[in-house]
N, C-alpha and C. Protein backbone atom coordinates (compact mmCIF):
# COMPACT_ATOMS: atom_id res chain seq x y z
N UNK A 1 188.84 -120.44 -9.98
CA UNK A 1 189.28 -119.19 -10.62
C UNK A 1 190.80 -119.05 -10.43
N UNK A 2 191.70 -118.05 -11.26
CA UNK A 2 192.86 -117.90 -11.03
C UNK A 2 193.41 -117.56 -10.00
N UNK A 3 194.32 -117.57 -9.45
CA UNK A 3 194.81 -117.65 -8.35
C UNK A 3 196.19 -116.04 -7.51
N UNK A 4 196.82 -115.85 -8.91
CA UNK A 4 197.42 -115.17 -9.01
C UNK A 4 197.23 -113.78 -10.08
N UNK A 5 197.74 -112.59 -9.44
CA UNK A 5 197.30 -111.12 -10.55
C UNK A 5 198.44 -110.98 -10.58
N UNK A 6 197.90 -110.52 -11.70
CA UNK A 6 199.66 -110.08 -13.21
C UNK A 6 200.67 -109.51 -12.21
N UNK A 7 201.77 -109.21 -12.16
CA UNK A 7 202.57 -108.96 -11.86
C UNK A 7 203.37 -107.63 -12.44
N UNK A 8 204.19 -106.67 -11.76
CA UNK A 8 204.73 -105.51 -12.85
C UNK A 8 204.14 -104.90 -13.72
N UNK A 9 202.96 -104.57 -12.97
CA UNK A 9 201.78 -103.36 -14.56
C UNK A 9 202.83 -102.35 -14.87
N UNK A 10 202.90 -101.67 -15.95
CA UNK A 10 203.48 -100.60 -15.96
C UNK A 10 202.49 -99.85 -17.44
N UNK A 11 202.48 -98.39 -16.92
CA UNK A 11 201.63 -97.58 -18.05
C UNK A 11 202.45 -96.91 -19.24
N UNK A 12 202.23 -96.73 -20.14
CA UNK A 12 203.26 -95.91 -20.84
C UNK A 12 201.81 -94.86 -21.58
N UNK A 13 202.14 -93.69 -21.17
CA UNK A 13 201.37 -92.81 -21.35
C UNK A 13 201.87 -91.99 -22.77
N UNK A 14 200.81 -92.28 -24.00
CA UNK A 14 201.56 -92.21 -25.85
C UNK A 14 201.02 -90.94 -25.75
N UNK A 15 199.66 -90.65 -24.96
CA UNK A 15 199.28 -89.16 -25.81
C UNK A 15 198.40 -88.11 -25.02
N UNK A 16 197.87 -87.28 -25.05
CA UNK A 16 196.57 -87.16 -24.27
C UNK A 16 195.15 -88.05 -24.67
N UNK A 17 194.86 -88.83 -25.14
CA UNK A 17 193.81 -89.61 -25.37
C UNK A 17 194.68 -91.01 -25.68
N UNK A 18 195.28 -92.06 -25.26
CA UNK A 18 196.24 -92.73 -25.58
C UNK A 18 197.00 -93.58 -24.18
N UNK A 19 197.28 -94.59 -23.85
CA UNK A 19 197.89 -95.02 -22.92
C UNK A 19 198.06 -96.33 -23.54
N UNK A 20 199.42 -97.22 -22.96
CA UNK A 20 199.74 -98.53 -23.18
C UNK A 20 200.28 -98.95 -22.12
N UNK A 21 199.63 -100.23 -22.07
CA UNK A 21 199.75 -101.06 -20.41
C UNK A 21 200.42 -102.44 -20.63
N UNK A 22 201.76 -102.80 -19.92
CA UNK A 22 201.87 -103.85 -20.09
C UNK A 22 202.14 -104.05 -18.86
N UNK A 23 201.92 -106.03 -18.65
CA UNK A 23 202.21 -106.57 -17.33
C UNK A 23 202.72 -107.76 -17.69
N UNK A 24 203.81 -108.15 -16.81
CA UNK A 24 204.00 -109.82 -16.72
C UNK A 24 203.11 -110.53 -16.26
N UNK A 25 203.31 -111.77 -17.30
CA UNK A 25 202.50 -113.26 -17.22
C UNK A 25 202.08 -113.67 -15.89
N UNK A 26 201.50 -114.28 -15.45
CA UNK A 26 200.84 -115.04 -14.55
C UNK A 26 201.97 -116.75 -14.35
N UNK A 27 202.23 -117.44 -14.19
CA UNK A 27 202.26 -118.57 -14.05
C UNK A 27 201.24 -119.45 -14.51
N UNK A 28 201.79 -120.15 -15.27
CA UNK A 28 200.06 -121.03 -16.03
C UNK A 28 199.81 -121.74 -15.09
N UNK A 29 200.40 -122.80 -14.21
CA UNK A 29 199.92 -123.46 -13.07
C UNK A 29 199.28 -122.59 -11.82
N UNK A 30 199.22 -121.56 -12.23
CA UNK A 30 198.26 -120.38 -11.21
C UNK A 30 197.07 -120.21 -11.81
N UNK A 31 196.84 -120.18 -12.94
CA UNK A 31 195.69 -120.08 -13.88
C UNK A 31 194.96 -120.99 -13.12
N UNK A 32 194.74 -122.38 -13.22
CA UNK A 32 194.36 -123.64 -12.56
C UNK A 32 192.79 -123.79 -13.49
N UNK A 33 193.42 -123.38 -15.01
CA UNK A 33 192.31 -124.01 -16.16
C UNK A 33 193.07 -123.20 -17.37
N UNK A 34 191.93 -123.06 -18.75
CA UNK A 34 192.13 -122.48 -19.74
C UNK A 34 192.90 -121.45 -19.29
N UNK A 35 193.99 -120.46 -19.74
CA UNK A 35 194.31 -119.25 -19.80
C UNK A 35 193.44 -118.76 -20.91
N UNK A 36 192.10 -117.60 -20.65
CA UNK A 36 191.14 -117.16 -21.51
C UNK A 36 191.86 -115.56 -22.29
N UNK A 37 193.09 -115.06 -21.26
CA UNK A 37 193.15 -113.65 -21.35
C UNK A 37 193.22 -112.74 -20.47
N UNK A 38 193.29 -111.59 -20.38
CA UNK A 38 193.75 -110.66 -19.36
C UNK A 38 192.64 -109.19 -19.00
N UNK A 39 192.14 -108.92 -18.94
CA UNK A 39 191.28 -108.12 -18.30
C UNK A 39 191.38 -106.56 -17.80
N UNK A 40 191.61 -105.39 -18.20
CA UNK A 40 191.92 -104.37 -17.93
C UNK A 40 191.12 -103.61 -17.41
N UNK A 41 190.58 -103.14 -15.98
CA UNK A 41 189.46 -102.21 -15.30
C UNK A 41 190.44 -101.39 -15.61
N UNK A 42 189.74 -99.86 -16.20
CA UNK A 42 190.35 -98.41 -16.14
C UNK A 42 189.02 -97.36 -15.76
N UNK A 43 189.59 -96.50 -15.12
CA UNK A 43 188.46 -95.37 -14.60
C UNK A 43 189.07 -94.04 -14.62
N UNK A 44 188.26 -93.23 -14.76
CA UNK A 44 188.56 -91.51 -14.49
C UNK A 44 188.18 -91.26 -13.44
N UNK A 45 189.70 -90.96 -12.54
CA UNK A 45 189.17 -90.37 -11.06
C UNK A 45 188.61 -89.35 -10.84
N UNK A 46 189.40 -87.94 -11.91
CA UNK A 46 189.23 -86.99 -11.67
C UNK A 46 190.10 -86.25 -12.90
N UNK A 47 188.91 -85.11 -13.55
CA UNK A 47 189.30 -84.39 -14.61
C UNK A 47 190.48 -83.37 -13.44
N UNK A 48 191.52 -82.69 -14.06
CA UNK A 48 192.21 -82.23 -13.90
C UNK A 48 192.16 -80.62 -13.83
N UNK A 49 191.37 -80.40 -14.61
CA UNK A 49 191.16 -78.99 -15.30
C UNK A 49 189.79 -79.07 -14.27
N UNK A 50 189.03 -79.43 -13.96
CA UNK A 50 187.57 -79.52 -12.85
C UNK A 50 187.82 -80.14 -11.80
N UNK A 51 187.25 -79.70 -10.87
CA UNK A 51 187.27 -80.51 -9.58
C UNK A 51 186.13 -81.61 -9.03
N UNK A 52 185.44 -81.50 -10.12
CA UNK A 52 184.04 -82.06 -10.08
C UNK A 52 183.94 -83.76 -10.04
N UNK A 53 183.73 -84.25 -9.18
CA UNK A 53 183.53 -85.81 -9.37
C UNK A 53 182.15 -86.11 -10.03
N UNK A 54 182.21 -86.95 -10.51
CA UNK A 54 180.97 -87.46 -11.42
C UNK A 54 181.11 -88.83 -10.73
N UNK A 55 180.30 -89.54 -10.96
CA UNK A 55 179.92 -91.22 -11.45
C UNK A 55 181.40 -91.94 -11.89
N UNK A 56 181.79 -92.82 -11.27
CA UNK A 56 182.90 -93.10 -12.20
C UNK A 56 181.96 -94.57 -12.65
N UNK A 57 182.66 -94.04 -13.98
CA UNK A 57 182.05 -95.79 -14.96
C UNK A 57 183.53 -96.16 -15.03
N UNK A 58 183.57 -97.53 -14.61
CA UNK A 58 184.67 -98.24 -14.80
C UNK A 58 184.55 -98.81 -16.47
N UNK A 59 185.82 -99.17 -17.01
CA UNK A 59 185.51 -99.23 -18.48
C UNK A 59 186.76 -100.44 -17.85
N UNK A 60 186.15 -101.98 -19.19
CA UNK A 60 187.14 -102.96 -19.29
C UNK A 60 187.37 -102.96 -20.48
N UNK A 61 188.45 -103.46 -20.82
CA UNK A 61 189.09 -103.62 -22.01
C UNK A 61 189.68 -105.61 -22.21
N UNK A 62 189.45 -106.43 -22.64
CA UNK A 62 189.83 -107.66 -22.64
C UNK A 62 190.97 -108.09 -24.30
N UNK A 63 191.96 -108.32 -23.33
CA UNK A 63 192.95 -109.27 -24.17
C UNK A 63 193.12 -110.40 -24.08
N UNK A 64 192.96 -110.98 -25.15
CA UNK A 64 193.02 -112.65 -25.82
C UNK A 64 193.93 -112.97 -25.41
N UNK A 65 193.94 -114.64 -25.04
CA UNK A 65 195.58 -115.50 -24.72
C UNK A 65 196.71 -114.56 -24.19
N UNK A 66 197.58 -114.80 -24.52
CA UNK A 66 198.69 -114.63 -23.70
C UNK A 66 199.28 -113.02 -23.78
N UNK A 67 198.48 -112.55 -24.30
CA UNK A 67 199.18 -111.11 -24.58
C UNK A 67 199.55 -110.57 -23.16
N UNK A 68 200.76 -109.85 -23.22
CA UNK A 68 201.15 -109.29 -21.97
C UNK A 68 200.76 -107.57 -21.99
N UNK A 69 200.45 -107.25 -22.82
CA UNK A 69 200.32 -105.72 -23.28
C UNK A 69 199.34 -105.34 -24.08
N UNK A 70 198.52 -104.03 -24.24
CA UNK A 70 197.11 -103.41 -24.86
C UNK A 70 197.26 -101.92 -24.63
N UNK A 71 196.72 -101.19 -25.47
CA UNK A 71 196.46 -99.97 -25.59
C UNK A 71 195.14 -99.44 -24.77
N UNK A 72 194.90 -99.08 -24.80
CA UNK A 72 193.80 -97.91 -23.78
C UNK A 72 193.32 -96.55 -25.22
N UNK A 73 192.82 -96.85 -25.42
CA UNK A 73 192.38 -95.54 -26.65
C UNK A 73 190.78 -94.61 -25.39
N UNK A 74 190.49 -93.49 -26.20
CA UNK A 74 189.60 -92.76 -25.78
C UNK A 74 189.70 -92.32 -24.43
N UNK A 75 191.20 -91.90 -23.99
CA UNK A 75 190.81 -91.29 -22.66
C UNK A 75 190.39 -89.89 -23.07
N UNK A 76 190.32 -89.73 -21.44
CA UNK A 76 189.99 -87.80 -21.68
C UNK A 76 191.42 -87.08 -21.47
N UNK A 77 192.02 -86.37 -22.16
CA UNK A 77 192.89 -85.70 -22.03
C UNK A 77 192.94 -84.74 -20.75
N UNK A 78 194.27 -84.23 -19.62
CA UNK A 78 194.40 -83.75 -18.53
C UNK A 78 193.70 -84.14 -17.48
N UNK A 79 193.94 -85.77 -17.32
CA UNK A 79 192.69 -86.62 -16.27
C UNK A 79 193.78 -87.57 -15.69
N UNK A 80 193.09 -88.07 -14.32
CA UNK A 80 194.03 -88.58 -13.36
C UNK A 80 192.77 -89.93 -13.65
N UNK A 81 193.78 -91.25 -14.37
CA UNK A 81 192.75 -92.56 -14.11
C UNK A 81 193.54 -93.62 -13.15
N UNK A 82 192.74 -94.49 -13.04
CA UNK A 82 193.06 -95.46 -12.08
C UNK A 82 193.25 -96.95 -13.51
N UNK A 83 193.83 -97.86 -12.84
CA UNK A 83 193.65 -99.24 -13.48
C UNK A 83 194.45 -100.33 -12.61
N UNK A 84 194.03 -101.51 -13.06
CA UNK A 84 194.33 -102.73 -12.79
C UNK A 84 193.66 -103.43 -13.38
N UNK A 85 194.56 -105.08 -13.57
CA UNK A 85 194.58 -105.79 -14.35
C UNK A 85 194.04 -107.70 -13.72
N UNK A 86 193.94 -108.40 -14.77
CA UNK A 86 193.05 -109.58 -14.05
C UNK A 86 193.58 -110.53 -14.87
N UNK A 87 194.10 -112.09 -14.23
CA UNK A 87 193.86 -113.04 -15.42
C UNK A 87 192.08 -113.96 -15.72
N UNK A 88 191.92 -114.14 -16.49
CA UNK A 88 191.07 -114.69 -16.71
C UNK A 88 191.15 -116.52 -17.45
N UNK A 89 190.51 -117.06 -16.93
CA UNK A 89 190.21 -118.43 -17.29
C UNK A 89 188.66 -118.79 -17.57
N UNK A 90 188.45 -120.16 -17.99
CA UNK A 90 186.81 -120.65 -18.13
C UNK A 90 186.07 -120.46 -16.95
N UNK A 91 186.36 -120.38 -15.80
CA UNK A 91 186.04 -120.28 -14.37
C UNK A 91 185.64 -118.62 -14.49
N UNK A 92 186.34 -117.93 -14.72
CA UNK A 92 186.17 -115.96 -14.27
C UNK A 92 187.28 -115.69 -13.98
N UNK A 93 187.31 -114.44 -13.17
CA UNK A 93 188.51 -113.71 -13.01
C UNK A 93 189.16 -113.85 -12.05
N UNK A 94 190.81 -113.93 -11.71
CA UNK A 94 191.69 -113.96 -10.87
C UNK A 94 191.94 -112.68 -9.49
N UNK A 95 192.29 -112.78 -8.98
CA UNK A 95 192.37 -111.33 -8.39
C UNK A 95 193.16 -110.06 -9.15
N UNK A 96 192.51 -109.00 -9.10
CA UNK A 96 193.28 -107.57 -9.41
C UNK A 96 194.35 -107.55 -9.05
N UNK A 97 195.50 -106.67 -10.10
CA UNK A 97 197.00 -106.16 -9.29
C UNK A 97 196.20 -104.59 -8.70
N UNK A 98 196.97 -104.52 -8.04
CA UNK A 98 197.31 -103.27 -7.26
C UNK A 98 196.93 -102.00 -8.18
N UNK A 99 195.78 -101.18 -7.85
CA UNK A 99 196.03 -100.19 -9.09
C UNK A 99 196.30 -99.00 -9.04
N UNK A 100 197.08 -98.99 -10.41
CA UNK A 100 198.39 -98.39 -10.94
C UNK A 100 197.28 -97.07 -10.92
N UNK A 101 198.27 -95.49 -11.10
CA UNK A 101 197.72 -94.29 -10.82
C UNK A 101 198.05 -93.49 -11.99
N UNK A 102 197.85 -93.16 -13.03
CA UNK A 102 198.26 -92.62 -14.15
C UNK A 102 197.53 -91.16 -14.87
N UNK A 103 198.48 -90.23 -15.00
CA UNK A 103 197.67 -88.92 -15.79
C UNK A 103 197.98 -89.22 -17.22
N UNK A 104 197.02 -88.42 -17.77
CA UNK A 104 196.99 -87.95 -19.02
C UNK A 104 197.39 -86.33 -19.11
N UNK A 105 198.36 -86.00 -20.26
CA UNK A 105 198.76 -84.76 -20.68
C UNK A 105 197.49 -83.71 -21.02
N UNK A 106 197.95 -82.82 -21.00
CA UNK A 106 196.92 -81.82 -21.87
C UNK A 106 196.02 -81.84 -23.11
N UNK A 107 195.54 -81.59 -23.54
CA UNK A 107 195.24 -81.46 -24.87
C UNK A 107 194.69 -79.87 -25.49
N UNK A 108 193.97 -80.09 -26.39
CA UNK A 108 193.93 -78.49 -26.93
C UNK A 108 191.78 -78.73 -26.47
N UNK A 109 191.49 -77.52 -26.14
CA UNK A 109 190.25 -77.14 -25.75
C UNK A 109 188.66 -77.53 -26.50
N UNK A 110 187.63 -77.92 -26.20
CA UNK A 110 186.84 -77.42 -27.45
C UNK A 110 186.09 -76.36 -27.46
N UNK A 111 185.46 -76.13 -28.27
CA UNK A 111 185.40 -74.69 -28.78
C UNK A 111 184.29 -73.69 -27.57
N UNK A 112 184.97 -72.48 -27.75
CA UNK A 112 184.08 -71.68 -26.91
C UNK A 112 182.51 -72.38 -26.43
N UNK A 113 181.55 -72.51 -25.15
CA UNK A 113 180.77 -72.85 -25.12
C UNK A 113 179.24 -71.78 -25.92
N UNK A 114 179.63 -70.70 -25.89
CA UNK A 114 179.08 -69.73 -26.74
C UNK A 114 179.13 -68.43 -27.19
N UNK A 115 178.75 -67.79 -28.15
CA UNK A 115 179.56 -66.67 -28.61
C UNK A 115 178.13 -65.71 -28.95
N UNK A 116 178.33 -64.32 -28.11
CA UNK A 116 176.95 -63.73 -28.35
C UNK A 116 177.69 -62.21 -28.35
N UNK A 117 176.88 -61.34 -29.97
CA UNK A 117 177.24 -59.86 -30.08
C UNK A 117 176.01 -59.39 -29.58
N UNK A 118 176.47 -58.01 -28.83
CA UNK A 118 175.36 -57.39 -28.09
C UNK A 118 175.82 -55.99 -28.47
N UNK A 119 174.70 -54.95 -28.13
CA UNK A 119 175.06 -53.56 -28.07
C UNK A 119 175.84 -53.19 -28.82
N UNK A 120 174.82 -53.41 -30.46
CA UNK A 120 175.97 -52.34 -31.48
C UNK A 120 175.47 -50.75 -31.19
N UNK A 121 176.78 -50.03 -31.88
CA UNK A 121 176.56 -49.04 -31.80
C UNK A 121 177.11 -48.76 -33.27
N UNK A 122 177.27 -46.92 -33.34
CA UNK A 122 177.68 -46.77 -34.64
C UNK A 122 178.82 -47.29 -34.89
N UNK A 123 179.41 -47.90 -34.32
CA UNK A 123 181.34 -47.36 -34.28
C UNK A 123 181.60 -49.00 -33.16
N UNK A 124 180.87 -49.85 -32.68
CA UNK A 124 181.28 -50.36 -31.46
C UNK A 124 180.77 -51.81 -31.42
N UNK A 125 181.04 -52.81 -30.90
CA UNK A 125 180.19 -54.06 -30.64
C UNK A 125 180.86 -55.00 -29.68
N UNK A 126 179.85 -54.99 -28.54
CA UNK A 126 180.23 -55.67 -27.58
C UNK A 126 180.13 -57.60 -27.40
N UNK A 127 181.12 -58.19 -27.08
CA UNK A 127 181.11 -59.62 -27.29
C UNK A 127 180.86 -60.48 -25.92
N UNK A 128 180.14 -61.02 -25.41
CA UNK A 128 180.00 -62.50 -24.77
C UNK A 128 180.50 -63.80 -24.92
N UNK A 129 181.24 -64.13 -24.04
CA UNK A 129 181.19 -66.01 -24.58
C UNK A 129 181.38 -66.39 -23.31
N UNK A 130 181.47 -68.07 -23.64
CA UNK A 130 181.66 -68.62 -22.39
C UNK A 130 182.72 -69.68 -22.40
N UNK A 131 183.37 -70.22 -22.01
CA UNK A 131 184.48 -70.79 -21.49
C UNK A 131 184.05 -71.93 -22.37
N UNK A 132 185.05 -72.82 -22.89
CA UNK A 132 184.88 -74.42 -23.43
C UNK A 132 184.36 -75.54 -21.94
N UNK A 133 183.47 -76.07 -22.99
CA UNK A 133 182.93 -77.01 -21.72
C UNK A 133 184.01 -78.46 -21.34
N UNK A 134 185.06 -78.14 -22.22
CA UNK A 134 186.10 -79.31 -22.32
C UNK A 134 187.12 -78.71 -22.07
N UNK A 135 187.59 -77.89 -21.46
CA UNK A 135 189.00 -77.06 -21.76
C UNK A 135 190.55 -77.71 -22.15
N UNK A 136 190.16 -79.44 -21.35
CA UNK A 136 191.63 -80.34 -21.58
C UNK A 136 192.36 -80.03 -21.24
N UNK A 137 192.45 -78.77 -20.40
CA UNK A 137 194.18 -78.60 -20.17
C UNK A 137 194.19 -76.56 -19.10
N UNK A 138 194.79 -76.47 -18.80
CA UNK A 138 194.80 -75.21 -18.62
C UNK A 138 194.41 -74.45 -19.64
N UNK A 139 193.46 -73.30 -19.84
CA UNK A 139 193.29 -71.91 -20.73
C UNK A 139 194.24 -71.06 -20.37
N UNK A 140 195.14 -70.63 -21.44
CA UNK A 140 196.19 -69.45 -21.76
C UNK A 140 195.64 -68.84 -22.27
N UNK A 141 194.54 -68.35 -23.17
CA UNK A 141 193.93 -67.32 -24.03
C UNK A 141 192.96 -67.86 -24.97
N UNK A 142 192.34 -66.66 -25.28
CA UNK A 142 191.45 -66.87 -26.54
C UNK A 142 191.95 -65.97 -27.72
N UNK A 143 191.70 -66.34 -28.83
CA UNK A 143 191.89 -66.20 -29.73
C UNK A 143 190.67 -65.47 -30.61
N UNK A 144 190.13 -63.76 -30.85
CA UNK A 144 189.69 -63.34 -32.25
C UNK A 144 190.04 -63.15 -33.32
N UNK A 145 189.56 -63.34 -34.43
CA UNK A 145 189.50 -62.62 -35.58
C UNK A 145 188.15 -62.22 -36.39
N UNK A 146 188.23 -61.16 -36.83
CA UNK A 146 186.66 -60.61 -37.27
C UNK A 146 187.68 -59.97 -38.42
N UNK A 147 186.45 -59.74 -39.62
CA UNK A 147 186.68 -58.62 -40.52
C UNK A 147 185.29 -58.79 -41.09
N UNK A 148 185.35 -57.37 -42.07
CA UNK A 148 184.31 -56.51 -42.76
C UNK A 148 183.83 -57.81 -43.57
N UNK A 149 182.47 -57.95 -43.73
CA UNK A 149 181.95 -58.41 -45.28
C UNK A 149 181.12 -57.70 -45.71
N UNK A 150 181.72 -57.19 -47.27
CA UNK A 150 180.19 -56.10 -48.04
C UNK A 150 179.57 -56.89 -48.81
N UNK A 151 178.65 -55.98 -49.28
CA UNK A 151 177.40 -56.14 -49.72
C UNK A 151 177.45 -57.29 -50.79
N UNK A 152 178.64 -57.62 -51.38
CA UNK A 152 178.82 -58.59 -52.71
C UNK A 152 179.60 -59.89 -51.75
N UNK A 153 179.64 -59.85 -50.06
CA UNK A 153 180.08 -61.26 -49.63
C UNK A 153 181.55 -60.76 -49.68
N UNK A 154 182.20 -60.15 -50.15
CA UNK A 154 183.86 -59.78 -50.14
C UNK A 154 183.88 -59.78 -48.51
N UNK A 155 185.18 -60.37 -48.30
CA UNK A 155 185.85 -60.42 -46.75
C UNK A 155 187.18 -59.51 -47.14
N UNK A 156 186.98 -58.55 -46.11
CA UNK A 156 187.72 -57.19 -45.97
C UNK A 156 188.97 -58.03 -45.05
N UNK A 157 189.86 -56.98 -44.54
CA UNK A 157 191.10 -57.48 -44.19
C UNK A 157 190.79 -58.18 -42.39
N UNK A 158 191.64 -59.36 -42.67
CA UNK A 158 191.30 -59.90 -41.04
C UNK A 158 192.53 -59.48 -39.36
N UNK A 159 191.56 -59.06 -38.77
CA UNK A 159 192.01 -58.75 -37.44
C UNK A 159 192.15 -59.61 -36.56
N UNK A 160 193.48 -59.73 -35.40
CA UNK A 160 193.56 -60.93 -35.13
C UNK A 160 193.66 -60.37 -33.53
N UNK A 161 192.87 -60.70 -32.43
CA UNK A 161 193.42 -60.45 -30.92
C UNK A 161 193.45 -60.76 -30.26
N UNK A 162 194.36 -61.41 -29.83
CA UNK A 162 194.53 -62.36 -28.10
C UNK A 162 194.25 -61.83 -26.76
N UNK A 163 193.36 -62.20 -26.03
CA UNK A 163 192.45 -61.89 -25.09
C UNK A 163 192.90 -62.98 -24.06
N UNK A 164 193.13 -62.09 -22.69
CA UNK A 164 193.54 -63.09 -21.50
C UNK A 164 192.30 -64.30 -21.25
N UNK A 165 192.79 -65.21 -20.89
CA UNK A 165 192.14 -66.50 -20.69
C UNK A 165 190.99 -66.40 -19.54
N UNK A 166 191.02 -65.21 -19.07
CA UNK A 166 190.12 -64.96 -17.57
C UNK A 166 189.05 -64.01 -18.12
N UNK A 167 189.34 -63.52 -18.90
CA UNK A 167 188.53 -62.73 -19.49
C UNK A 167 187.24 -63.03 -20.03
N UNK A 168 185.76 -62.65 -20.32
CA UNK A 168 184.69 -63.18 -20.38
C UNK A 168 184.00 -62.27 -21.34
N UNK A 169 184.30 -60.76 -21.82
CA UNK A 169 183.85 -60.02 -22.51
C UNK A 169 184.52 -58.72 -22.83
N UNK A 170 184.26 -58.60 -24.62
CA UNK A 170 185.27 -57.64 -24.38
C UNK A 170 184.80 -56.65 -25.82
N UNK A 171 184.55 -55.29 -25.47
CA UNK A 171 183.72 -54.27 -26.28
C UNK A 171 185.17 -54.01 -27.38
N UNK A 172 184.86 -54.41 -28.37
CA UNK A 172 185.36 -53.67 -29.75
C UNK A 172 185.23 -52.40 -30.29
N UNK A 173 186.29 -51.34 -29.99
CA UNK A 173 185.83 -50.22 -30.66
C UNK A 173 186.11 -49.66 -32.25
N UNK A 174 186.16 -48.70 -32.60
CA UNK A 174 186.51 -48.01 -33.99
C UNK A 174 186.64 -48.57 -34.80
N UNK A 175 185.04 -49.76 -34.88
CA UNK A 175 184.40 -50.32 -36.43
C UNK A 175 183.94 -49.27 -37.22
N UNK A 176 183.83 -49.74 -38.83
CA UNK A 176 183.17 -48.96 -39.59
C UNK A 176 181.71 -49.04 -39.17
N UNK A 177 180.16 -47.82 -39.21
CA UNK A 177 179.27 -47.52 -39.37
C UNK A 177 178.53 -48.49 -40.21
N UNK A 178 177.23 -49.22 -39.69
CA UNK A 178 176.71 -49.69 -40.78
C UNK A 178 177.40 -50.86 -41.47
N UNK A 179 178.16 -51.71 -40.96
CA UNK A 179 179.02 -52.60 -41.84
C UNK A 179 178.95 -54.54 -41.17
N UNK A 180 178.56 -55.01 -41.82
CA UNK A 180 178.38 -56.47 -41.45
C UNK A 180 179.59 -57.38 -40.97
N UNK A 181 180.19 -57.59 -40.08
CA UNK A 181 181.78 -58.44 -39.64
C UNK A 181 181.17 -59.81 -39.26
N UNK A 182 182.11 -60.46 -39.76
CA UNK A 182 182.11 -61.87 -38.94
C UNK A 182 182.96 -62.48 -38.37
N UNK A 183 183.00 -63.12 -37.27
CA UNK A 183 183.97 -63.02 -36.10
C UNK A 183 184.28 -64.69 -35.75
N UNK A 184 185.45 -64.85 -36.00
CA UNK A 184 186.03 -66.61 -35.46
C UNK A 184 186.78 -66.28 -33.75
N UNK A 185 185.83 -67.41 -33.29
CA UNK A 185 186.67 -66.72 -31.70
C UNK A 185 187.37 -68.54 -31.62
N UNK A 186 188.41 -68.79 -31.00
CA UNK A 186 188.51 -70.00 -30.34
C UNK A 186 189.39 -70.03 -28.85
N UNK A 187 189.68 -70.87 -28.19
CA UNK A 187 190.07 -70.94 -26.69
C UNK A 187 191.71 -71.78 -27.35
N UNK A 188 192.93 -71.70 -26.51
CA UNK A 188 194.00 -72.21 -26.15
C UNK A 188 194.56 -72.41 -24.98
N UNK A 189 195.34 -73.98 -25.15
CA UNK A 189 195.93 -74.50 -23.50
C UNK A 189 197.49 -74.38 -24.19
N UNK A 190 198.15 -75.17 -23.73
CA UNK A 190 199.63 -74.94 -23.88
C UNK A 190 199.98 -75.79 -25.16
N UNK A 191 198.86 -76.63 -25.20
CA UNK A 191 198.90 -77.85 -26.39
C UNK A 191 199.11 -77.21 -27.74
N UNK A 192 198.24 -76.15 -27.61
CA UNK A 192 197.37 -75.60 -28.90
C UNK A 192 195.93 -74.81 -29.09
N UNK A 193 195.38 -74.44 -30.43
CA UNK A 193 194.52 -74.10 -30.75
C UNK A 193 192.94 -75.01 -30.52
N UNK A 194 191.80 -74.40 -30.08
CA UNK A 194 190.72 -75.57 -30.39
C UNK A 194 189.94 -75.25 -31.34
N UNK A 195 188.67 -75.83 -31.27
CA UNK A 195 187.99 -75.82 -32.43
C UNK A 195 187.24 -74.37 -32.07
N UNK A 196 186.62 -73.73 -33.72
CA UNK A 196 186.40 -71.88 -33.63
C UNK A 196 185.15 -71.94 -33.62
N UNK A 197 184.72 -71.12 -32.80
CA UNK A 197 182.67 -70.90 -33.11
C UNK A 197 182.58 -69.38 -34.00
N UNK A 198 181.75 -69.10 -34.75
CA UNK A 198 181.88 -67.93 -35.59
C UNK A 198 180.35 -67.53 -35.51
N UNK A 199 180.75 -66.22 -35.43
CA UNK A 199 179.33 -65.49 -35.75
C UNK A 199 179.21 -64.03 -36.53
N UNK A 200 178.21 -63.49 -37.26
CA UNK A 200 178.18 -62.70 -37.75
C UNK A 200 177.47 -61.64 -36.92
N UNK A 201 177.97 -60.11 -37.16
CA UNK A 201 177.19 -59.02 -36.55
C UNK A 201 177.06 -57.76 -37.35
N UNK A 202 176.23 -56.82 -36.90
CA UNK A 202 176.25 -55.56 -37.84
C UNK A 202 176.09 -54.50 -36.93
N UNK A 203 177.38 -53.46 -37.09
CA UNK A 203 177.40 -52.41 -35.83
C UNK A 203 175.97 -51.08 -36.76
């Protein structure tokens, strides 16, 4: 098997889901057969936004011949991964470099985990949700908008209200009587907007 691990990994971190790794060559008389390619172990140590350890699945990635460099696609955005690199020959793998310690940026949230109207009244309607099960990044706020729909489907004028990020429920007052609204809620990190869950209610 090879004898020698790559030399000089270095990460270049393109995105929140995104990383590019390059390392110097090996010495081919270190190889001590075919040069088959290069070998990339990457792992998620630890989401950023959770403290929660899971299972780590190590994920490889393999580059052909002599390439010194590869992309990393599908990380998780606001995550601390690990990696190191391998040469490979017809024999198997060389020893690991040293592995390198790399975050990923933020990204934008996904969508509320759920959105529930409770306790209409004439005039009032109280809201539930729950936090994105992905948040990606720090929560700065959530994001409503609701307006009226009558009886012919017409959407009345839209209301828009930013609600602290800690916040978990929050009673709407001085709706019209009797009137059908439908409501887009979504979550934000510093990135941006995420995806909206919507629901309809009737005070």
């Amino acid at each position: 098997v090879p004898m020698v691990a790559p030399g000089n990994v270095q990460v270049h971190v393109i995105n929140s889901t995104l990383a590019k790794v390059h390392w110097d060559p090996v010495p081919l008389k270190s190889v001590r057969g075919h040069l088959q390619g290069y070998k990339v172990y990457y792992w998620k140590v630890q989401s950023l936004s959770r403290r929660s350890r899971r299972h780590v699945e190590k994920k490889i990635l393999t580059f052909r011949g002599n390439k010194t460099f590869g992309m990393l696609p599908g990380l998780e955005p606001y995550s601390s991964y690990k990696l190191n690199v391998r040469v490979v020959n017809g024999k198997g793998e060389g020893p690991a470099s040293p592995d390198k310690v790399f975050k990923t940026p933020e990204g934008v949230p996904s969508s509320p985990s759920f959105l529930k109207i409770t306790n209409p009244t004439l005039d009032s309607l109280t809201l539930e949700w729950g936090s994105p099960t992905h948040p990606n990044g720090v929560l700065t706020s959530y994001t409503l908008k609701f307006q009226p729909i009558n009886n012919t489907h017409e959407l009345g004028p839209l209301v828009e209200i930013r609600i602290p990020a800690n916040e978990s429920s929050l009673i709407l007052k001085n709706l019209n009587y009797s009137t059908r609204y439908k409501f887009y809620f979504n979550a934000q990190t510093s990135v941006g907007s995420g995806s909206q869950i919507t629901e309809e209610a009737v005070t």
